[in-house]
N, C-alpha and C. Protein backbone atom coordinates (compact mmCIF):
# COMPACT_ATOMS: atom_id res chain seq x y z
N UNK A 1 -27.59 4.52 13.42
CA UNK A 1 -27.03 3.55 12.49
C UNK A 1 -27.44 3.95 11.07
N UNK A 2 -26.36 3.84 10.22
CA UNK A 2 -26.80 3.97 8.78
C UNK A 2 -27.49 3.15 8.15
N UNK A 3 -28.49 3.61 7.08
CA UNK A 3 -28.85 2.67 6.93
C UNK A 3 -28.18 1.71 5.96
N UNK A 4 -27.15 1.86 5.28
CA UNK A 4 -26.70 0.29 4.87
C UNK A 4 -26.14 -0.85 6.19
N UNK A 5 -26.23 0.22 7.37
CA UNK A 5 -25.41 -0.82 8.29
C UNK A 5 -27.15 -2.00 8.81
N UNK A 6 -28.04 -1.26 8.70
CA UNK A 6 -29.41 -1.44 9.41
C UNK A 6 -29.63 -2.49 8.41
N UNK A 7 -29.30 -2.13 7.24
CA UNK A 7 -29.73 -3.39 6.01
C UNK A 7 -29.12 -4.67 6.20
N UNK A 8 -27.56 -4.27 6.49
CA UNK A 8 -26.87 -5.70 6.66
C UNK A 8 -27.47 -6.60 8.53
N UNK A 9 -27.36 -5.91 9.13
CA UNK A 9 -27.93 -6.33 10.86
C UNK A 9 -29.37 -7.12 10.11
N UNK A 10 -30.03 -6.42 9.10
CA UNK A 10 -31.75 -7.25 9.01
C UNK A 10 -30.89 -8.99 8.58
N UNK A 11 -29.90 -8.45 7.49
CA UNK A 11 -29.60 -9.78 6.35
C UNK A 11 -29.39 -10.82 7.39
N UNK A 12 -28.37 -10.42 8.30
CA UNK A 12 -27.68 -11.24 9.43
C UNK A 12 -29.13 -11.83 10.37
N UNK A 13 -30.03 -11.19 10.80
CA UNK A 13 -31.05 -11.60 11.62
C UNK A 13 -31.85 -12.38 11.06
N UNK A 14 -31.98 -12.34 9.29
CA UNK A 14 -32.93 -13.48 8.72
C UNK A 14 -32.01 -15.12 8.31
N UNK A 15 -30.50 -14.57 8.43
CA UNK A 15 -29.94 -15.91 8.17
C UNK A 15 -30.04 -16.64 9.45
N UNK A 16 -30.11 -18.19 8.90
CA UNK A 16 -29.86 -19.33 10.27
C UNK A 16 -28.93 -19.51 10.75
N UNK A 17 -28.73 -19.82 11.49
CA UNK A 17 -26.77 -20.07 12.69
C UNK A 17 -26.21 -20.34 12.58
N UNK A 18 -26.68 -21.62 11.87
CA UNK A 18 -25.98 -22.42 10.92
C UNK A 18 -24.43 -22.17 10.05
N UNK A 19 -25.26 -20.51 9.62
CA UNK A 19 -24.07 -19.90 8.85
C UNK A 19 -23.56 -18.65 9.11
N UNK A 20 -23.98 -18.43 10.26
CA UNK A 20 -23.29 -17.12 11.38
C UNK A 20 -21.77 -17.54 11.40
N UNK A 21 -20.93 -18.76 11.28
CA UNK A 21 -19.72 -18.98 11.57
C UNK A 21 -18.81 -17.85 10.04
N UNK A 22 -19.81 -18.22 8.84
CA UNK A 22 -19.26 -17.80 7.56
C UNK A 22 -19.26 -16.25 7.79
N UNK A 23 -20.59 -15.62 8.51
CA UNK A 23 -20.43 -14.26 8.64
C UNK A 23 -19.59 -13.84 9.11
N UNK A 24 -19.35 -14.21 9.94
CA UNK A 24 -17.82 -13.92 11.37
C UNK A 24 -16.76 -14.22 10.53
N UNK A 25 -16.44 -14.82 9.90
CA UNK A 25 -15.16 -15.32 9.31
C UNK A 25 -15.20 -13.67 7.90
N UNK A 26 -15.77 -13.72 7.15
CA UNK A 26 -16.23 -13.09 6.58
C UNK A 26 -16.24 -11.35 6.93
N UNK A 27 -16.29 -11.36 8.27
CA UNK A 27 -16.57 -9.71 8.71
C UNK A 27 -15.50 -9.61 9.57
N UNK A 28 -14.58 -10.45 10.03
CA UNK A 28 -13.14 -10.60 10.35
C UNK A 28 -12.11 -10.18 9.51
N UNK A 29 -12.47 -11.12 8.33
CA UNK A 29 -11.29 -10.72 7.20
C UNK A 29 -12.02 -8.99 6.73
N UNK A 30 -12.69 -8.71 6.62
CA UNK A 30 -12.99 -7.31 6.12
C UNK A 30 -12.13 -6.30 7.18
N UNK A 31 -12.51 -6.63 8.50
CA UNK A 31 -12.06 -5.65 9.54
C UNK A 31 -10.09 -5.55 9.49
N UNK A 32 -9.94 -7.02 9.22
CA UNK A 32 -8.44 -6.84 9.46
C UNK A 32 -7.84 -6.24 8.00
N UNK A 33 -8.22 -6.17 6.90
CA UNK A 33 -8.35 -5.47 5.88
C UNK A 33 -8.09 -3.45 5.81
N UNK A 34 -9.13 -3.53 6.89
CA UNK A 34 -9.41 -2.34 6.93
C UNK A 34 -8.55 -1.68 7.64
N UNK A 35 -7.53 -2.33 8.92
CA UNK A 35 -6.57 -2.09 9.97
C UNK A 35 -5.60 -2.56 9.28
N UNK A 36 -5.25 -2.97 8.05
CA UNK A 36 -4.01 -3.12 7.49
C UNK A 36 -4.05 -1.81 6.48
N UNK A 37 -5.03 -1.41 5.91
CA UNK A 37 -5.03 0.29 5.29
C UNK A 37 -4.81 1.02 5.76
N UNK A 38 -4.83 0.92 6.99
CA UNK A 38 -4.40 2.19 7.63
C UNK A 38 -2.77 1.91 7.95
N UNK A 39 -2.57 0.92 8.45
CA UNK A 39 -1.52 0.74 8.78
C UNK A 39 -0.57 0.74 7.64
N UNK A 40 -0.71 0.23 6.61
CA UNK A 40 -0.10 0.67 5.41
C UNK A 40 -0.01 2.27 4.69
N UNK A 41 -0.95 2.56 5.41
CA UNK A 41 -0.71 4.19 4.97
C UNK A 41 -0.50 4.92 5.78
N UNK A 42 -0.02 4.42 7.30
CA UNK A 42 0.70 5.26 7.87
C UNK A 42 2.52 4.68 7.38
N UNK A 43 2.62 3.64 7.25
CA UNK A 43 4.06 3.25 6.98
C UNK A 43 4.29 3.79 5.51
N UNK A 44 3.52 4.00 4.19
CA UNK A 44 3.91 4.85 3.52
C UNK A 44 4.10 6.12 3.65
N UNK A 45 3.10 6.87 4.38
CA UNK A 45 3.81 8.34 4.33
C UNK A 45 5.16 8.38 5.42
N UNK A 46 5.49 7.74 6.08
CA UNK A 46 6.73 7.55 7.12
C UNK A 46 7.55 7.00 6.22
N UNK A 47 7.37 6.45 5.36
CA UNK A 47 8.94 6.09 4.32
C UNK A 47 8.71 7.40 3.05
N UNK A 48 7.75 7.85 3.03
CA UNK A 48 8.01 9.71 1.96
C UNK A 48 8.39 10.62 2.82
N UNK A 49 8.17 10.32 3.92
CA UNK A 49 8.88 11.49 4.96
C UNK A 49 10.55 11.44 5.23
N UNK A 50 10.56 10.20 5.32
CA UNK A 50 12.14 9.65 5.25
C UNK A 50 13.02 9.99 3.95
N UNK A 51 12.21 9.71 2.79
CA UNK A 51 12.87 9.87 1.83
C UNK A 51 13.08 11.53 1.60
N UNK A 52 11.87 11.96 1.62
CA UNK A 52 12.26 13.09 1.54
C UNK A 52 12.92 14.44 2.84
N UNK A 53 13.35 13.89 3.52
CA UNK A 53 14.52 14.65 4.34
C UNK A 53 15.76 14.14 3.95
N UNK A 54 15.77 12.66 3.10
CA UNK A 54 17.09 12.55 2.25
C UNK A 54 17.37 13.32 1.15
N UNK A 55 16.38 14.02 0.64
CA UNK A 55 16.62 14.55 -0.52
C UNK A 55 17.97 15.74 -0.65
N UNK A 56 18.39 15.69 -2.04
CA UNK A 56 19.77 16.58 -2.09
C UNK A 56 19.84 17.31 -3.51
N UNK A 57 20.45 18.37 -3.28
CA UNK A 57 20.21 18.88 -4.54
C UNK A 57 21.44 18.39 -5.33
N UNK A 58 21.49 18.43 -6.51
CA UNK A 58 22.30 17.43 -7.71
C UNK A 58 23.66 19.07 -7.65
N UNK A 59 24.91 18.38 -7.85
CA UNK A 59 25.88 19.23 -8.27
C UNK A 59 25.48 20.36 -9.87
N UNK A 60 25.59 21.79 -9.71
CA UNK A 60 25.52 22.63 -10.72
C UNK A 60 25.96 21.92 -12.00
N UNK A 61 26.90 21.29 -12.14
CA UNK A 61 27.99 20.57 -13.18
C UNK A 61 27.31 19.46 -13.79
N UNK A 62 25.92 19.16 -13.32
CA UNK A 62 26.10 17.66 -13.57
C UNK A 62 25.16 17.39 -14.70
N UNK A 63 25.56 16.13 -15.32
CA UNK A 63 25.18 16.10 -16.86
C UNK A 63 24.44 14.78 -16.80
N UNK A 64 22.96 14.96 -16.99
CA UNK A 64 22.18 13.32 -16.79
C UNK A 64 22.87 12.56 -17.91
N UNK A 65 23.03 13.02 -19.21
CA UNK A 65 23.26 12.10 -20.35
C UNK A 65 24.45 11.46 -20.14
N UNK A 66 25.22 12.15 -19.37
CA UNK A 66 26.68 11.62 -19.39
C UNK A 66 26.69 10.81 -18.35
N UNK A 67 25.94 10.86 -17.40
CA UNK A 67 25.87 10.14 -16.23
C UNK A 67 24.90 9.11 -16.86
N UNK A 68 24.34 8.55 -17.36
CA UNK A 68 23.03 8.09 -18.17
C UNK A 68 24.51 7.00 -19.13
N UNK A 69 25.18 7.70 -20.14
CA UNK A 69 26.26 7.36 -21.17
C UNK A 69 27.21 5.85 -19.70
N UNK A 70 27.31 6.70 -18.96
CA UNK A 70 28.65 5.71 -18.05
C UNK A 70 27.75 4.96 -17.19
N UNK A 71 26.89 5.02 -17.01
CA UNK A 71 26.05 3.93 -15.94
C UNK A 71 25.60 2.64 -17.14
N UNK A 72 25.29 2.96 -18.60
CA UNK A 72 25.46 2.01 -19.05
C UNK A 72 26.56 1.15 -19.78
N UNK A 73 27.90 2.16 -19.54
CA UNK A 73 29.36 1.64 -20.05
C UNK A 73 29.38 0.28 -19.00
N UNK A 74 29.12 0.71 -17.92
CA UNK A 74 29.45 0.04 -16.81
C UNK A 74 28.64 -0.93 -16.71
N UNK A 75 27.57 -1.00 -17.14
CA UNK A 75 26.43 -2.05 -16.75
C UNK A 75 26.92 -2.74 -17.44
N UNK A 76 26.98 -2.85 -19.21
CA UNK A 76 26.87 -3.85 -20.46
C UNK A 76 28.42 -3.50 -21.03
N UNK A 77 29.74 -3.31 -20.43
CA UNK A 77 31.00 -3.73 -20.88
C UNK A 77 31.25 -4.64 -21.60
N UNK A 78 30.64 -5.46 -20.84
CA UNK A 78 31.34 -7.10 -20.59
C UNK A 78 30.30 -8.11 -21.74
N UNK A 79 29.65 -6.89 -22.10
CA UNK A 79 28.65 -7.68 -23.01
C UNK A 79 28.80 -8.03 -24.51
N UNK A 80 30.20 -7.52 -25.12
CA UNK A 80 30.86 -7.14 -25.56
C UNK A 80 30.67 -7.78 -27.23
């Protein structure tokens, strides 16, 4: 055992019972914490893996500014 784990087991053995319910509640939410990091970082790299087998290369021809120019013709027309 490490010893910060040996430090916390002493803390827990000098508190009263009283408040063993707060520890448990307390070392519950840490654990499910810790199984949602992982689980969140396996579902992020599975949506960069996804995305990137979508990836495509852009047409030779193509012009950001102009594409940039008509995406906002189109947005704010009407704004007139």
């Amino acid at each position: 055992m490490t010893l910060m784990k040996e430090k916390a087991v002493e803390m827990i053995r000098r508190m009263p019972e009283d408040n063993m319910t707060y520890v448990i509640n307390i070392l519950q939410n840490l654990e499910a914490m810790s199984v949602d990091k992982d689980t969140d970082r396996k579902r992020a790299k599975s949506a960069l893996a996804e995305i990137l087998s979508m990836e495509k290369r852009l047409p030779d021809d193509f012009d950001p500014k102009k594409e940039l120019e008509e995406a906002r013709t189109e947005k704010y027309e009407n704004l007139g």
